[in-house]
Protein backbone atom coordinates (compact mmCIF):
# COMPACT_ATOMS: atom_id res chain seq x y z
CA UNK A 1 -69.71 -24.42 7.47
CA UNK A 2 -68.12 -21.02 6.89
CA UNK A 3 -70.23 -17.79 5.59
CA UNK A 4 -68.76 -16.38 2.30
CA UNK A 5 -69.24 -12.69 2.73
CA UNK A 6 -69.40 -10.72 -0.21
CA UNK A 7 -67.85 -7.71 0.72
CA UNK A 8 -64.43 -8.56 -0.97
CA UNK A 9 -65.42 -10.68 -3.57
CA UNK A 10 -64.10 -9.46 -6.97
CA UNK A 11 -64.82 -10.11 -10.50
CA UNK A 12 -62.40 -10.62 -13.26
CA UNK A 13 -62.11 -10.44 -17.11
CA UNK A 14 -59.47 -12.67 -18.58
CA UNK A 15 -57.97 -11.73 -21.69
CA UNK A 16 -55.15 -13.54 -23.36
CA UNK A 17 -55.65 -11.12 -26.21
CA UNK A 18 -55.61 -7.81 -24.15
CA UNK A 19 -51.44 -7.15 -24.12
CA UNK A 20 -50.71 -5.70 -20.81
CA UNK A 21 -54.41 -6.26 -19.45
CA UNK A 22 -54.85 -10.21 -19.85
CA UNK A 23 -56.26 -9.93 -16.26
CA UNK A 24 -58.62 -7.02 -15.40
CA UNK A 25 -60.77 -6.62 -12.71
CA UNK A 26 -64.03 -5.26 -13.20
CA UNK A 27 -64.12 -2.12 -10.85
CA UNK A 28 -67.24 -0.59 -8.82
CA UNK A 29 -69.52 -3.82 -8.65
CA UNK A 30 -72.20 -3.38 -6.39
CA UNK A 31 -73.59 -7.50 -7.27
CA UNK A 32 -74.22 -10.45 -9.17
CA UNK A 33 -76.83 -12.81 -9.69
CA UNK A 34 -77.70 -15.85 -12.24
CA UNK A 35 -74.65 -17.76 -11.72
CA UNK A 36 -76.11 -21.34 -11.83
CA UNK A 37 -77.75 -23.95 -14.01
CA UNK A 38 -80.75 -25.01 -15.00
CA UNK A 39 -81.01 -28.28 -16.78
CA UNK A 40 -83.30 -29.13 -19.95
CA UNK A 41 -86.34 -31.75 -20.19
CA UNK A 42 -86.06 -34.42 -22.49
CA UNK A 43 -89.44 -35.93 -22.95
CA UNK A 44 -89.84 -39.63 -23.14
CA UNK A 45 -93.74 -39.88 -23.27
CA UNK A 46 -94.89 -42.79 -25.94
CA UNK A 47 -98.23 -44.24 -26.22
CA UNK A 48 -97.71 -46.41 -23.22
CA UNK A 49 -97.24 -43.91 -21.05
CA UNK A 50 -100.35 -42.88 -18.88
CA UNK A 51 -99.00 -39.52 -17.85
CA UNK A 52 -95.94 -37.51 -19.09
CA UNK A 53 -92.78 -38.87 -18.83
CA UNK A 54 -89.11 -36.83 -18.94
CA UNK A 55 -85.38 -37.02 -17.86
CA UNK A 56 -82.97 -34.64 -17.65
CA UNK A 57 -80.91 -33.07 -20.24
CA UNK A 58 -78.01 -31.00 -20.56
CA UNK A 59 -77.44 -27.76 -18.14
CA UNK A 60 -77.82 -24.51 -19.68
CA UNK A 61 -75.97 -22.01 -17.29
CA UNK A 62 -78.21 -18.86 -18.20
CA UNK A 63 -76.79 -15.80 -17.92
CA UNK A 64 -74.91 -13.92 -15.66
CA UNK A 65 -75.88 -10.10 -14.41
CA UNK A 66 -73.29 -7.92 -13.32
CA UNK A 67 -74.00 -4.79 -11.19
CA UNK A 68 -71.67 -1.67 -11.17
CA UNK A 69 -71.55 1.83 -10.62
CA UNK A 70 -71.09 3.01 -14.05
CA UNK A 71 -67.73 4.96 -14.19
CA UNK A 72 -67.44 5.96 -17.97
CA UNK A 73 -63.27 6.33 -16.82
CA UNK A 74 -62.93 2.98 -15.20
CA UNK A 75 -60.80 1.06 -18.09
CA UNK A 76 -62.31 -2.68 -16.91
CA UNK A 77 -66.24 -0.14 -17.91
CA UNK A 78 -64.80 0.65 -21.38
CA UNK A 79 -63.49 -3.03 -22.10
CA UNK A 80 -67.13 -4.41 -21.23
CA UNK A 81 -68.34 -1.66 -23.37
CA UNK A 82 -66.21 -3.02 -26.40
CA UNK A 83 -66.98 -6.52 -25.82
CA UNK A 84 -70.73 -6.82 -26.53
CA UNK A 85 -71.46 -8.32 -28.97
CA UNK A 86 -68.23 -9.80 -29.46
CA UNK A 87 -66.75 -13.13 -28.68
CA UNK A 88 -66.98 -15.19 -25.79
CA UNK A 89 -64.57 -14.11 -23.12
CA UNK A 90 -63.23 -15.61 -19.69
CA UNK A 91 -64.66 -14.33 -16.75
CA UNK A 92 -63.73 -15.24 -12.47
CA UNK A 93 -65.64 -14.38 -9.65
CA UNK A 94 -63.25 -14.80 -6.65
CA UNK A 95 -64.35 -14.66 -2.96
CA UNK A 96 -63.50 -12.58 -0.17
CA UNK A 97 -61.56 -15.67 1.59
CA UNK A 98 -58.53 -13.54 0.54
CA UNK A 99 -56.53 -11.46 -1.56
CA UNK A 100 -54.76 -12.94 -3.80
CA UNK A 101 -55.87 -12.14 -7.23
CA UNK A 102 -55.70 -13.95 -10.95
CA UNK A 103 -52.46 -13.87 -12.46
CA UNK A 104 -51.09 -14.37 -16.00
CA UNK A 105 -47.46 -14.81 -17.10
CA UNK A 106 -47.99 -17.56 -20.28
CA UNK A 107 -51.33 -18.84 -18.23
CA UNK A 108 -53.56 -18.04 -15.65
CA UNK A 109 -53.51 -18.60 -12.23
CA UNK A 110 -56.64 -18.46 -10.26
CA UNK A 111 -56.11 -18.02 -6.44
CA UNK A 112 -56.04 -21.29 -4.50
CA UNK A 113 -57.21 -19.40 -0.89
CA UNK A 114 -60.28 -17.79 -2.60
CA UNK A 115 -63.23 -19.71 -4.04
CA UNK A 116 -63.28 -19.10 -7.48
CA UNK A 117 -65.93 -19.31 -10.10
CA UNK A 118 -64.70 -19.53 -13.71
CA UNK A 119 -66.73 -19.19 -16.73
CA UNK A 120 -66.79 -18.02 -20.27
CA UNK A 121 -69.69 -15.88 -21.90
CA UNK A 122 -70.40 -13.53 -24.49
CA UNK A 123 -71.45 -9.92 -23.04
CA UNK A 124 -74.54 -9.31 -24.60
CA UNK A 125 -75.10 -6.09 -23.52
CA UNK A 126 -74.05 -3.29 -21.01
CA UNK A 127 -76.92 -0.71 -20.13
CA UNK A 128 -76.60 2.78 -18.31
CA UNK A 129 -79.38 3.55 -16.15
CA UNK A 130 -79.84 6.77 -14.06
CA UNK A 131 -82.75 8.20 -11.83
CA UNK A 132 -83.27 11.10 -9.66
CA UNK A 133 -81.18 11.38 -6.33
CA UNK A 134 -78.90 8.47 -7.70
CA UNK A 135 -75.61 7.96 -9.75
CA UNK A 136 -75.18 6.43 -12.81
CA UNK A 137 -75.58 2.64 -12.44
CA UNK A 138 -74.55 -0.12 -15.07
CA UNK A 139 -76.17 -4.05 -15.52
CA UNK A 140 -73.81 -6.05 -17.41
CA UNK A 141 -75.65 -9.37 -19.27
CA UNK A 142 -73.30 -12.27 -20.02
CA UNK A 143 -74.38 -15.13 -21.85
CA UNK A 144 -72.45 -18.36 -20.31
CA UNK A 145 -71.20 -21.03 -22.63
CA UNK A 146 -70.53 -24.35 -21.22
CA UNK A 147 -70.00 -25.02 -17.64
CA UNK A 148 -69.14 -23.06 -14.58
CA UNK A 149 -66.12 -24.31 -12.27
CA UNK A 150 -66.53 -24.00 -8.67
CA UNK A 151 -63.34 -24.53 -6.74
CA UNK A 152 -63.69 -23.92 -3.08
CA UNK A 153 -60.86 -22.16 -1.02
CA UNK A 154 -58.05 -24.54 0.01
């Protein structure tokens, strides 16, 4: 089994509505986390039961955090600035198997030699933070709807 090293990995906006910037990558990002599921309970107790009883339900994929060094310049900071609170929008985290990034002509077209991760969210919010001896750091929230798409590199 291979190691997928994250130094290379990028992340992706994808905007069919953005003339010009349909693809933008999201620049400075220092992590992730919360990309993953967890399913629901459904519970199935009755009176006959003699302890509680469940299955699963559907997966709720959370939401995703996005780490960056804040960069009030960096055009992919102001678009996630103007999308909270807005729509859901298309997001790709690609792996650092390669190069190769998303494209867009009249559709997209993820990278076939980098795992890709493809979701749609709404970006709840975008905070600043700052401290002493530090620089200006951003956490991005986005709320995924539906599923996430794994593909692994080919």
């Amino acid at each position: 089994m291979a190691t997928l090293k994250t130094q290379g990995t990028e992340l992706f906006i994808l905007d069919d509505t953005n003339s010009g910037s349909e693809v933008e990558k999201i620049g400075q990002v220092t992590g992730f986390s919360g990309v993953g599921g967890t399913a629901g309970e459904i519970t199935t107790t009755n009176f006959d039961s003699t302890a509680q009883e469940f299955v699963a339900g559907l997966t709720d994929n959370g939401t995703v955090s996005i780490d960056v060094d804040w960069d009030p310049q960096d055009a992919s900071h102001v678009s996630l600035d103007a999308l909270v609170g807005g729509a859901n929008t298309r997001f790709v985290i690609a792996g650092s198997e390669d190069e190769t990034d998303v494209t867009y002509t009249s559709t997209y077209t993820l990278p076939t030699a980098r795992t890709t991760l493809d979701f749609s969210g709404a970006v709840l919010s975008f905070q600043k933070t700052g401290g002493t001896d530090d620089v200006w750091r951003g956490t991005i929230q986005v709320r995924v709807s539906g599923s996430i798409t794994i593909t692994p590199a080919s």
